[in-house]
PDB file of N, CA and C in Angstrom:
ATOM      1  N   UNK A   1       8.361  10.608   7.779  1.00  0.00           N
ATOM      2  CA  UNK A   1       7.136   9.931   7.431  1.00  0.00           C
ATOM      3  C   UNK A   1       7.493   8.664   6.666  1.00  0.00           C
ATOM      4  N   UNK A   2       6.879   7.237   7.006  1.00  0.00           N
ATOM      5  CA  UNK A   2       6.983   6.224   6.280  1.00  0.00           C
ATOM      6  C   UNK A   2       5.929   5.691   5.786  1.00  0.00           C
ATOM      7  N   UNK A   3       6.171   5.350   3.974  1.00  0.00           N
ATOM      8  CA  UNK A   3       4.847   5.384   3.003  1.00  0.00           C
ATOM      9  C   UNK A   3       5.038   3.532   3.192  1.00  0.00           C
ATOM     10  N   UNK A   4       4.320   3.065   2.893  1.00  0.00           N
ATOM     11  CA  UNK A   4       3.915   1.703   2.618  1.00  0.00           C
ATOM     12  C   UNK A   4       3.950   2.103   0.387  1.00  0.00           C
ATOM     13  N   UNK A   5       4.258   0.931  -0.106  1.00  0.00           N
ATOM     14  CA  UNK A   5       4.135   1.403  -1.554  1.00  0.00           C
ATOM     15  C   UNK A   5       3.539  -0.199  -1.927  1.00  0.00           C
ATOM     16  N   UNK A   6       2.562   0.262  -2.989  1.00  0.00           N
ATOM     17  CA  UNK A   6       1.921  -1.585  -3.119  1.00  0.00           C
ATOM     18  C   UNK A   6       2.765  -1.546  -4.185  1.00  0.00           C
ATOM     19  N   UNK A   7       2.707  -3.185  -4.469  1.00  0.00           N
ATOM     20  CA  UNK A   7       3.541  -3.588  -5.272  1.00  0.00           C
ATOM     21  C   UNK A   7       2.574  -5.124  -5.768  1.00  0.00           C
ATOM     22  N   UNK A   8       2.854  -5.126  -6.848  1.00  0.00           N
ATOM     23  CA  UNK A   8       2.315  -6.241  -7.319  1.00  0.00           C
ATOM     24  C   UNK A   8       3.325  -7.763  -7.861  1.00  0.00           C
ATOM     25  N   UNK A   9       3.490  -8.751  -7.324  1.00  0.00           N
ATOM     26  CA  UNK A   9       4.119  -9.827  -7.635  1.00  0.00           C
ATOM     27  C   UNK A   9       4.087 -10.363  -8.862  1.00  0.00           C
ATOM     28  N   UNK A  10       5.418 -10.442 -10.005  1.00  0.00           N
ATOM     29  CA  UNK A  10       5.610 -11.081 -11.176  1.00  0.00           C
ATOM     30  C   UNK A  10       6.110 -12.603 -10.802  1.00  0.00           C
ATOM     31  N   UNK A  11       7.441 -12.889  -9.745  1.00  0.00           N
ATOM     32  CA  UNK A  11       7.505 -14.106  -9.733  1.00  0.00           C
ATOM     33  C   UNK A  11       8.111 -14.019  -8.312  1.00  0.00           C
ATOM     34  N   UNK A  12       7.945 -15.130  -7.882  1.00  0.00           N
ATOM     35  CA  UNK A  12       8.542 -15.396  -6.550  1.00  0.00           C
ATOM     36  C   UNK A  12       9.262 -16.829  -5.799  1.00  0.00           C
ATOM     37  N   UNK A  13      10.208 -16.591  -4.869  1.00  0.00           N
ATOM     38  CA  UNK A  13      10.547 -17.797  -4.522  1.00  0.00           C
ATOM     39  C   UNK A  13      10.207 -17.972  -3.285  1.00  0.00           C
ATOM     40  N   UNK A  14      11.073 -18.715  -2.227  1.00  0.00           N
ATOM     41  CA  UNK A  14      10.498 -18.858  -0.674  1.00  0.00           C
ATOM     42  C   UNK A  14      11.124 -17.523   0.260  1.00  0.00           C
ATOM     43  N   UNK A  15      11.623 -16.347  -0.146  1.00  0.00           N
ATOM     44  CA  UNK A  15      12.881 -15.305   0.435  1.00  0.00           C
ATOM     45  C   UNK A  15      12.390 -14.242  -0.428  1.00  0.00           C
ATOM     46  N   UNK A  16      12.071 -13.818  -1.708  1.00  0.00           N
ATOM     47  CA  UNK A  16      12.268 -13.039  -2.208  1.00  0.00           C
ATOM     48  C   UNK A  16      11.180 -12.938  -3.528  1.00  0.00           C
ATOM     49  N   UNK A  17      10.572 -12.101  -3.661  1.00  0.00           N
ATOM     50  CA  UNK A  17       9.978 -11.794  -4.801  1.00  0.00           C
ATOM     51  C   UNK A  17       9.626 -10.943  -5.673  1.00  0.00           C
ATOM     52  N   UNK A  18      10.025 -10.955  -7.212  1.00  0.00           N
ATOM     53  CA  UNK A  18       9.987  -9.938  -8.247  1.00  0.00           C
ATOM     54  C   UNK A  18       8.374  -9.501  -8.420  1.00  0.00           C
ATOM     55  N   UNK A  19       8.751  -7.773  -7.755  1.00  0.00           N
ATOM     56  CA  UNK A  19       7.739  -7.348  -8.043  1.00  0.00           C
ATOM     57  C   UNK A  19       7.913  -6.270  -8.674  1.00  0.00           C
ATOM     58  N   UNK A  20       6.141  -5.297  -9.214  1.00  0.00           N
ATOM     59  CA  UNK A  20       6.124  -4.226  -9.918  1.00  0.00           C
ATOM     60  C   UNK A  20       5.108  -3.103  -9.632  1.00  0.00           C
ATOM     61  N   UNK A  21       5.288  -2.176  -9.791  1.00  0.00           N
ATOM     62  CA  UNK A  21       4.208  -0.884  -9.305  1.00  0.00           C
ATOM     63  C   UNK A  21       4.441   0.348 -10.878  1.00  0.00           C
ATOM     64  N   UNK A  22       4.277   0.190 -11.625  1.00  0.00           N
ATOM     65  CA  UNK A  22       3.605   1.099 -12.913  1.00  0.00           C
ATOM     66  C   UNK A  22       5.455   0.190 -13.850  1.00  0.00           C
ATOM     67  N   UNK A  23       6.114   1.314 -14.175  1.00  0.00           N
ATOM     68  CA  UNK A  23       6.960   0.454 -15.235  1.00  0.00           C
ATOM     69  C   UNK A  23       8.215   0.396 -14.811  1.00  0.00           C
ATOM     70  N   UNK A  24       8.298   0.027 -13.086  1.00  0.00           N
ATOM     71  CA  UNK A  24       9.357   0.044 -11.964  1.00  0.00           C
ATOM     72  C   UNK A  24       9.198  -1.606 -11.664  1.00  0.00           C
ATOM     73  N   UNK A  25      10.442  -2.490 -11.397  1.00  0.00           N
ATOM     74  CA  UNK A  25      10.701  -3.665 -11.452  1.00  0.00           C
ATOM     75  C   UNK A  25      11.742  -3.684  -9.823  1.00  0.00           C
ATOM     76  N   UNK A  26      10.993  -4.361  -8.644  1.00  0.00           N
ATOM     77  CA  UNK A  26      12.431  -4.430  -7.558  1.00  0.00           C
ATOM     78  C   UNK A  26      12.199  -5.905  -7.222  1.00  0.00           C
ATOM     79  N   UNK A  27      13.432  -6.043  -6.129  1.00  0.00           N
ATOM     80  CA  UNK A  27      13.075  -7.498  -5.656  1.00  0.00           C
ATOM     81  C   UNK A  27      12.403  -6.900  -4.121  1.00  0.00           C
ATOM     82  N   UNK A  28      11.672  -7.567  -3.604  1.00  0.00           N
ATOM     83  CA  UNK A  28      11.186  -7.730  -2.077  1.00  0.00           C
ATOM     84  C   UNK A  28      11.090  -8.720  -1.355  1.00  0.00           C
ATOM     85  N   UNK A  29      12.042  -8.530  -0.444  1.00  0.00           N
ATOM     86  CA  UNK A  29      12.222  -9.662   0.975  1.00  0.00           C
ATOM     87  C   UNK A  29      10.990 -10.126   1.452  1.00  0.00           C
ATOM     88  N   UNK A  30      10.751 -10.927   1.489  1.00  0.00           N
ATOM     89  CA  UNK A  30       9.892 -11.877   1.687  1.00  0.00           C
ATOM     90  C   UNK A  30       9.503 -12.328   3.233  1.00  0.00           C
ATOM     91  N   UNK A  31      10.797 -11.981   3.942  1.00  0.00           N
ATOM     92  CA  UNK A  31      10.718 -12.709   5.218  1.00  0.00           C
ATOM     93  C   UNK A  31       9.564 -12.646   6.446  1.00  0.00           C
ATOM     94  N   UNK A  32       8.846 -11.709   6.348  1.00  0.00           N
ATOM     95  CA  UNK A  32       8.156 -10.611   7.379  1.00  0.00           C
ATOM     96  C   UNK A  32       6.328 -11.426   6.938  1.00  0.00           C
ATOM     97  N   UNK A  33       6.522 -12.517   5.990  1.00  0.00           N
ATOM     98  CA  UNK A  33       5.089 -12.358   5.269  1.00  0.00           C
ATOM     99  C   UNK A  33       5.149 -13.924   4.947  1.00  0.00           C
ATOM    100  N   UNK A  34       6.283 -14.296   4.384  1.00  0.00           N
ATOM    101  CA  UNK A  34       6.331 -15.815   4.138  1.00  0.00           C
ATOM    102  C   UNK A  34       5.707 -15.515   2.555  1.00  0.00           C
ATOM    103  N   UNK A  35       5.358 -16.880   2.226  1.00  0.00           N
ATOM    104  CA  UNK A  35       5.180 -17.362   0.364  1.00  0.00           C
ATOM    105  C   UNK A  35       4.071 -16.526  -0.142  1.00  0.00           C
ATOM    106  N   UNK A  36       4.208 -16.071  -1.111  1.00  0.00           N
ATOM    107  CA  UNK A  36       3.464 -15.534  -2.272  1.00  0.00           C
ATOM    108  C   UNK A  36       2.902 -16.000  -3.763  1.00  0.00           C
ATOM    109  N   UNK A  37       1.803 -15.671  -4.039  1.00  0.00           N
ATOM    110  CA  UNK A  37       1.378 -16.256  -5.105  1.00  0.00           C
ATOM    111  C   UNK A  37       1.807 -14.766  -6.217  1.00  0.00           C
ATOM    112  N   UNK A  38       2.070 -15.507  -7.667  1.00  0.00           N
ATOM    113  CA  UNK A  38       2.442 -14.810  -8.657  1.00  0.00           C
ATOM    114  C   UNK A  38       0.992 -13.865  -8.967  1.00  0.00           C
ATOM    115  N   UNK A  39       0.918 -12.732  -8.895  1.00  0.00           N
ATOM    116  CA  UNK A  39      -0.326 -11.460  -9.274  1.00  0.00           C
ATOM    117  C   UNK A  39      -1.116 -10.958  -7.397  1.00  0.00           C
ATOM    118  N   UNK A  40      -0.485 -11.090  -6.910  1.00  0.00           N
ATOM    119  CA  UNK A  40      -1.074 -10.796  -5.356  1.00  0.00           C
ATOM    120  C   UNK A  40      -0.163  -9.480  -5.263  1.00  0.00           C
ATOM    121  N   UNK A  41      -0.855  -9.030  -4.488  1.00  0.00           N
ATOM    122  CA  UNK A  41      -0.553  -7.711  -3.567  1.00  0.00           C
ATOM    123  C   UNK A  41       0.089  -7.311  -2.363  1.00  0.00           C
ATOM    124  N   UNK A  42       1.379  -6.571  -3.227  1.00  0.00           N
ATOM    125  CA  UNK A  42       2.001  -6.794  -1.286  1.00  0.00           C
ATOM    126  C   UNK A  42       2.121  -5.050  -1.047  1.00  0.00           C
ATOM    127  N   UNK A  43       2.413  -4.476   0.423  1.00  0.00           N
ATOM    128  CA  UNK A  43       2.844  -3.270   0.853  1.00  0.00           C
ATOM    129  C   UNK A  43       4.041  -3.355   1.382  1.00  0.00           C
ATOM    130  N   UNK A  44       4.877  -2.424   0.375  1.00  0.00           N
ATOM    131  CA  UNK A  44       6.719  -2.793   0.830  1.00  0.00           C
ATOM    132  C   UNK A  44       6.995  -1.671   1.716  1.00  0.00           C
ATOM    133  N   UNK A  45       7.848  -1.417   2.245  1.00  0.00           N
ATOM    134  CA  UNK A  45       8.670  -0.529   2.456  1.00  0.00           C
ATOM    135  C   UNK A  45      10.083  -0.909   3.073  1.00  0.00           C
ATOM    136  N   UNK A  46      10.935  -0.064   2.312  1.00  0.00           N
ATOM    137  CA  UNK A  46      12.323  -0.178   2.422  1.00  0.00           C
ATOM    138  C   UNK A  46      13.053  -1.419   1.595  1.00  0.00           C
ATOM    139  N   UNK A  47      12.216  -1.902   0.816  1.00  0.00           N
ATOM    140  CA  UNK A  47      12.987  -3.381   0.239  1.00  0.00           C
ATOM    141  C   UNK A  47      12.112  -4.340   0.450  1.00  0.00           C
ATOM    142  N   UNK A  48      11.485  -4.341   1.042  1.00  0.00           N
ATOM    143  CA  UNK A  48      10.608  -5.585   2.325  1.00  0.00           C
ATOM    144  C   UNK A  48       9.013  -5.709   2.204  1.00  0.00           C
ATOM    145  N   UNK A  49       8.428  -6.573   2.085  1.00  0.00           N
ATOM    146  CA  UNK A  49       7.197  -7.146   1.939  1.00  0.00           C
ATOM    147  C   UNK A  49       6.048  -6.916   3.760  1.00  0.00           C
ATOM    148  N   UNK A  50       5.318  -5.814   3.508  1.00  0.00           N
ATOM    149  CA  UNK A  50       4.992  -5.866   5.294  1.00  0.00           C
ATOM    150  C   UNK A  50       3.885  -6.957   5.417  1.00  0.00           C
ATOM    151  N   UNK A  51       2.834  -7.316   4.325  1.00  0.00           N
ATOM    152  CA  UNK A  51       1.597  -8.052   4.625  1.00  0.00           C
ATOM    153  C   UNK A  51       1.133  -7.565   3.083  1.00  0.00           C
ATOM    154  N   UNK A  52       0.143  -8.826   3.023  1.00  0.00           N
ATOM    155  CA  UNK A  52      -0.608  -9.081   2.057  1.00  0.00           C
ATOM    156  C   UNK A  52      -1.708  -8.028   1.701  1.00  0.00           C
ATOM    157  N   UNK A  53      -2.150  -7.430   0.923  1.00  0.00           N
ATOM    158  CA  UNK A  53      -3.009  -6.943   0.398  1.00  0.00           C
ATOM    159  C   UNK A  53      -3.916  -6.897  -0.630  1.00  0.00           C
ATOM    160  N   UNK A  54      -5.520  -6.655  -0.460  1.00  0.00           N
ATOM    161  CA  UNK A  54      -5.877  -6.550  -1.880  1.00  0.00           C
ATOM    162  C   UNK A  54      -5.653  -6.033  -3.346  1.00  0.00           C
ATOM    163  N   UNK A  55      -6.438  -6.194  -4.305  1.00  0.00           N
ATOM    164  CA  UNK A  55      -6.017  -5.219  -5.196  1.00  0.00           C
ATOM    165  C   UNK A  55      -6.962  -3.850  -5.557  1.00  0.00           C
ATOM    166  N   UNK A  56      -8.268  -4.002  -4.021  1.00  0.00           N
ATOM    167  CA  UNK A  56      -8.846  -2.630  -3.899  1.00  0.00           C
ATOM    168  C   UNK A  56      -7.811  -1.672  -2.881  1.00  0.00           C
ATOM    169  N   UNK A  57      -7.423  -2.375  -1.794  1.00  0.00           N
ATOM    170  CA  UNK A  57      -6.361  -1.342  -1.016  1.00  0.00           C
ATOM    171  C   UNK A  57      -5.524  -1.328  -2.029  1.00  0.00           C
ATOM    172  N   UNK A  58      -4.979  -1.314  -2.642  1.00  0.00           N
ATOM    173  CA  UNK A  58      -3.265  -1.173  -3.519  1.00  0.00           C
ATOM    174  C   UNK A  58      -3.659  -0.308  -3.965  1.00  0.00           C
ATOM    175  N   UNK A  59      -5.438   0.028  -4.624  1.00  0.00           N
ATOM    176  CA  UNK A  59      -5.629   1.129  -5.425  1.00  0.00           C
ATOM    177  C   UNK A  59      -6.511   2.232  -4.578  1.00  0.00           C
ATOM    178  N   UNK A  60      -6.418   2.228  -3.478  1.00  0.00           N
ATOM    179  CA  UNK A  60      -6.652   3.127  -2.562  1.00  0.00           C
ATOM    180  C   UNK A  60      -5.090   4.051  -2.318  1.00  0.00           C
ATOM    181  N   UNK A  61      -4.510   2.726  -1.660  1.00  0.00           N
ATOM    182  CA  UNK A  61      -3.223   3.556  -1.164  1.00  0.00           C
ATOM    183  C   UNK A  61      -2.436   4.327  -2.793  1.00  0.00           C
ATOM    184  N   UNK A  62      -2.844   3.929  -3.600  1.00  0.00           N
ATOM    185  CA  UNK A  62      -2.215   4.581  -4.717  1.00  0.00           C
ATOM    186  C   UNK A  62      -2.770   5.824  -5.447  1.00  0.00           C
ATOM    187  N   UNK A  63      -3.914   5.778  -4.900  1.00  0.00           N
ATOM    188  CA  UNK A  63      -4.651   7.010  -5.252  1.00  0.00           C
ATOM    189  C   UNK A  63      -4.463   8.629  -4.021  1.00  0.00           C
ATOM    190  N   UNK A  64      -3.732   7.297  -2.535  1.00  0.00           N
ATOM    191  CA  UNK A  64      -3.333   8.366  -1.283  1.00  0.00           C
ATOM    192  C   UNK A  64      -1.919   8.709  -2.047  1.00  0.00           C
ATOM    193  N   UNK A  65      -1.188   8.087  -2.522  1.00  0.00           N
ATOM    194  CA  UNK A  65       0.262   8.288  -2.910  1.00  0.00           C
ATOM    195  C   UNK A  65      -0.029   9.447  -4.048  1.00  0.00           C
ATOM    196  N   UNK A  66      -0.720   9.327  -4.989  1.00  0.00           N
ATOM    197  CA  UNK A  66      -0.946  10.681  -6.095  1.00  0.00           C
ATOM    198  C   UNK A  66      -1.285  11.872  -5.209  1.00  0.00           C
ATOM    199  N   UNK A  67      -1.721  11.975  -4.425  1.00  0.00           N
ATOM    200  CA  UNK A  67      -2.465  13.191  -3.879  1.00  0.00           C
ATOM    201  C   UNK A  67      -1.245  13.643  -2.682  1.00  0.00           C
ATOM    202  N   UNK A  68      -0.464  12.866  -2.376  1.00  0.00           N
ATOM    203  CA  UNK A  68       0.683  13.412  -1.538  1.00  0.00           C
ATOM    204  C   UNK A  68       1.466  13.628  -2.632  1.00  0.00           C
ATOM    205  N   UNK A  69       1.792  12.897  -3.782  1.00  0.00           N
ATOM    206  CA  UNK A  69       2.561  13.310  -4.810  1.00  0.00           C
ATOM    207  C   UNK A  69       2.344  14.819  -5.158  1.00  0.00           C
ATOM    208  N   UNK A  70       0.833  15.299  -5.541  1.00  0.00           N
ATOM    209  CA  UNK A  70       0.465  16.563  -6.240  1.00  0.00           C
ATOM    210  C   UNK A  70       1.050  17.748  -5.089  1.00  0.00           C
ATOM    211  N   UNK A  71       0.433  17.492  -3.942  1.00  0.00           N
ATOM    212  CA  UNK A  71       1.092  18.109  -3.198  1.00  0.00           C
ATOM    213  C   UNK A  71       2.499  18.639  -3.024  1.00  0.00           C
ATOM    214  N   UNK A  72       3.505  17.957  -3.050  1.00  0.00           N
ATOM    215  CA  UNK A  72       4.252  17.919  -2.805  1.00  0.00           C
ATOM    216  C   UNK A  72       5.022  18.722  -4.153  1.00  0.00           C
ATOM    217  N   UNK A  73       4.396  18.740  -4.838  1.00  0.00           N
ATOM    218  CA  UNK A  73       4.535  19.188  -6.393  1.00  0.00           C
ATOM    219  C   UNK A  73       4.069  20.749  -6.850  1.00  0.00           C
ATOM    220  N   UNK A  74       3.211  21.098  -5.586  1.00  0.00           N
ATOM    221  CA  UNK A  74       2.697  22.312  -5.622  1.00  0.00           C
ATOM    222  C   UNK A  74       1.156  22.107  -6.254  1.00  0.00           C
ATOM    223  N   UNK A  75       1.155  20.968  -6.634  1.00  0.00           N
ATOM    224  CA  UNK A  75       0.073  21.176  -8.098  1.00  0.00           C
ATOM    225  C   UNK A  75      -1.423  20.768  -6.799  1.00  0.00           C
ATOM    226  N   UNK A  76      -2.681  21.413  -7.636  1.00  0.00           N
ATOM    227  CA  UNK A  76      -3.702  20.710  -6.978  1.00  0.00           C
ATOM    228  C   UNK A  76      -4.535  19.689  -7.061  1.00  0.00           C
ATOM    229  N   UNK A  77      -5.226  18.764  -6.438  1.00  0.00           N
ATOM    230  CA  UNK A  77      -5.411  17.537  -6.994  1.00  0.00           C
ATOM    231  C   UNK A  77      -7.177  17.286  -6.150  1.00  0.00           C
ATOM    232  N   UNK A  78      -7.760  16.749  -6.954  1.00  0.00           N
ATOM    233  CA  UNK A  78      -9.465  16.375  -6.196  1.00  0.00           C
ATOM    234  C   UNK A  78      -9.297  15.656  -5.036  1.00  0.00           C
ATOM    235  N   UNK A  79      -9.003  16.342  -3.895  1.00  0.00           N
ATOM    236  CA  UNK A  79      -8.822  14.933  -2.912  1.00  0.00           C
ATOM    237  C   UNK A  79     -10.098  14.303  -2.506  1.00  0.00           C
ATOM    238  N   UNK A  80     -11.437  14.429  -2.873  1.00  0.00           N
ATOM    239  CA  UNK A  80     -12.348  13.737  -2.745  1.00  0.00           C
ATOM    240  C   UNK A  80     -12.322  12.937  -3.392  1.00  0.00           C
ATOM    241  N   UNK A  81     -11.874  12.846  -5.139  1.00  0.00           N
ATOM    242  CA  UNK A  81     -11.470  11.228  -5.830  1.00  0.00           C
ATOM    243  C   UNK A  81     -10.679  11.049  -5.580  1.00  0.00           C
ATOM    244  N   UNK A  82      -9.179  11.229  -5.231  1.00  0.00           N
ATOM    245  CA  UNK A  82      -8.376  10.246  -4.513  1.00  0.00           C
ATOM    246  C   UNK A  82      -8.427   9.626  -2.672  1.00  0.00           C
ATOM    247  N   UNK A  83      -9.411   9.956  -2.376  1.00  0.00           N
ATOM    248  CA  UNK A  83      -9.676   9.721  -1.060  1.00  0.00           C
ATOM    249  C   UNK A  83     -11.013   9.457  -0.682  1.00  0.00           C
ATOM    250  N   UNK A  84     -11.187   9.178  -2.155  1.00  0.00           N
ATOM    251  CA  UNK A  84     -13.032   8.442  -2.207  1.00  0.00           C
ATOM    252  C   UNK A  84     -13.522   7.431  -0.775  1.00  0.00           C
ATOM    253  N   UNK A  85     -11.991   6.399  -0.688  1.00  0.00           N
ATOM    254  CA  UNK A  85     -12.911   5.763   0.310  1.00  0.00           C
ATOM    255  C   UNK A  85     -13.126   6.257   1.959  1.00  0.00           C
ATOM    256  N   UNK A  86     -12.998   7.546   1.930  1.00  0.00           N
ATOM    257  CA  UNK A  86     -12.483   8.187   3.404  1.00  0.00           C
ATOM    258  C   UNK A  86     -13.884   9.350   3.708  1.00  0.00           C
ATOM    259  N   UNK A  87     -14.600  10.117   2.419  1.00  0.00           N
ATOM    260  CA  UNK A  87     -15.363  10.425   2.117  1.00  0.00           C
ATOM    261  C   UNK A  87     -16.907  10.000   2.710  1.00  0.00           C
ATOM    262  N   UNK A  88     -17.137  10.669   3.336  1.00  0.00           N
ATOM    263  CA  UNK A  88     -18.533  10.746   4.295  1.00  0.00           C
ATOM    264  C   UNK A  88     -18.526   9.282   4.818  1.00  0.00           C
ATOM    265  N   UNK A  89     -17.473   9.181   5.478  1.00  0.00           N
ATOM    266  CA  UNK A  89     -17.168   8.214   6.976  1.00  0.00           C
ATOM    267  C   UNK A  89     -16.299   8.257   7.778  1.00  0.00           C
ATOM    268  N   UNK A  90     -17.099   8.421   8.795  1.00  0.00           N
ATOM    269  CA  UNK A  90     -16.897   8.002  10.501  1.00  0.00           C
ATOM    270  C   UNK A  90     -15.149   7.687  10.696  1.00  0.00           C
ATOM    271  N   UNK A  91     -14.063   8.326  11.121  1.00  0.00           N
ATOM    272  CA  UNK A  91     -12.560   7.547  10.978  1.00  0.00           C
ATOM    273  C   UNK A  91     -12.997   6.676  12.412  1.00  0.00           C
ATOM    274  N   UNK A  92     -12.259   5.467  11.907  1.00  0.00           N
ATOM    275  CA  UNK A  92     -12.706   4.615  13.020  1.00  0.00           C
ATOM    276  C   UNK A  92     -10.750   3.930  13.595  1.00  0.00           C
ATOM    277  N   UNK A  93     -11.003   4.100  14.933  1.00  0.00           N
ATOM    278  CA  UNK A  93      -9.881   3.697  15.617  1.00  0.00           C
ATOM    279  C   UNK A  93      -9.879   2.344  15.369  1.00  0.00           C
ATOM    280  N   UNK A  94      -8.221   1.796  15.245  1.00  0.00           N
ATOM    281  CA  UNK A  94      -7.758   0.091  15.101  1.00  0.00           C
ATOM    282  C   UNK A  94      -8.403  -0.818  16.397  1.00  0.00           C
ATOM    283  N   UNK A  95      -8.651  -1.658  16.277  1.00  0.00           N
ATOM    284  CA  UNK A  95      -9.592  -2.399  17.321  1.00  0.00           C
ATOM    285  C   UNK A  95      -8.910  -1.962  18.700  1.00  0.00           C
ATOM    286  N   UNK A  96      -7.145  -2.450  18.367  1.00  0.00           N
ATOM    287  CA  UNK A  96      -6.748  -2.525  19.665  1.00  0.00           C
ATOM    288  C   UNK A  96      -6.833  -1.005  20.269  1.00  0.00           C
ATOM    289  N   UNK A  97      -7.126   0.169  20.245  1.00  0.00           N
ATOM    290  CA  UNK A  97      -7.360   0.740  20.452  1.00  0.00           C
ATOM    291  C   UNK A  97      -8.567   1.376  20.968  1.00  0.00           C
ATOM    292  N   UNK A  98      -9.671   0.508  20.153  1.00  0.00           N
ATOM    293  CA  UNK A  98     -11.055   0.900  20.581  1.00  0.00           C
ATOM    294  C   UNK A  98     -11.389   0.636  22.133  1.00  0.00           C
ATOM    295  N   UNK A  99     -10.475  -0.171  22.731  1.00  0.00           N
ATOM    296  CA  UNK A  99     -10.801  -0.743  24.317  1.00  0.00           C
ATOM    297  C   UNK A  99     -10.196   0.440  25.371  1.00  0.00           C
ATOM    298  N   UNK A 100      -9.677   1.872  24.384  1.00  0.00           N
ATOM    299  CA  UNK A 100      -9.245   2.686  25.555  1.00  0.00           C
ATOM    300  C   UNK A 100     -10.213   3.847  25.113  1.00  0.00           C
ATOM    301  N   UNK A 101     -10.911   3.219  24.312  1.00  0.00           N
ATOM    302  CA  UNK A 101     -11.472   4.630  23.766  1.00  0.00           C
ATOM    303  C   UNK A 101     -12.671   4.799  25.015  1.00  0.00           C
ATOM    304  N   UNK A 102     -12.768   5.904  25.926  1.00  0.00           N
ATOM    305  CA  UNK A 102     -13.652   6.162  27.172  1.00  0.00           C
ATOM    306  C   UNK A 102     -14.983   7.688  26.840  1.00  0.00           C
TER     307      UNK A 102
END
């Protein structure tokens, strides 16, 4: 399974930028996304910057990351508040997909 992890930008150059997610400090490759502004939102995985994000998804996907965390922990966790925004709606297929949907 591969997690996406948000990360929030402290400083950046044109390749690479210092970011942070609670009191964890990495660098992230830049290449996949191009320039960044200092306090924006990125989704890394593996080292690497995939696309830009808000700072309501960062706190979505971070509220999906606690609840796979608890899990994984044995412990139990409200998955209706961490999965508030999933909660009495419709899952809806990615566009490109909607054109096979018959």
């Amino acid at each position: 399974m591969c997690l996406g992890i948000p990360m929030q930008v402290l400083s950046a150059d044109s390749q690479k930028a210092l970011c942070k997610r609670g009191a964890e400090e990495h660098w992230v490759d830049l290449s996949l996304i191009g320039n960044v502004e200092t306090g924006e939102w990125l989704l890394t995985f593996m080292g690497a910057a995939r696309e830009k994000i808000s700072p309501e998804r960062a706190e979505q996907i971070n509220q999906a990351l606690k609840a796979v965390e608890s899990v994984m922990q044995g412990e139990s966790a409200d998955f209706e508040a961490l999965f508030a925004d999933l909660v009495e709606r419709e899952p809806q297929l990615p566009p490109h997909l909607q054109e096979l949907k018959t």
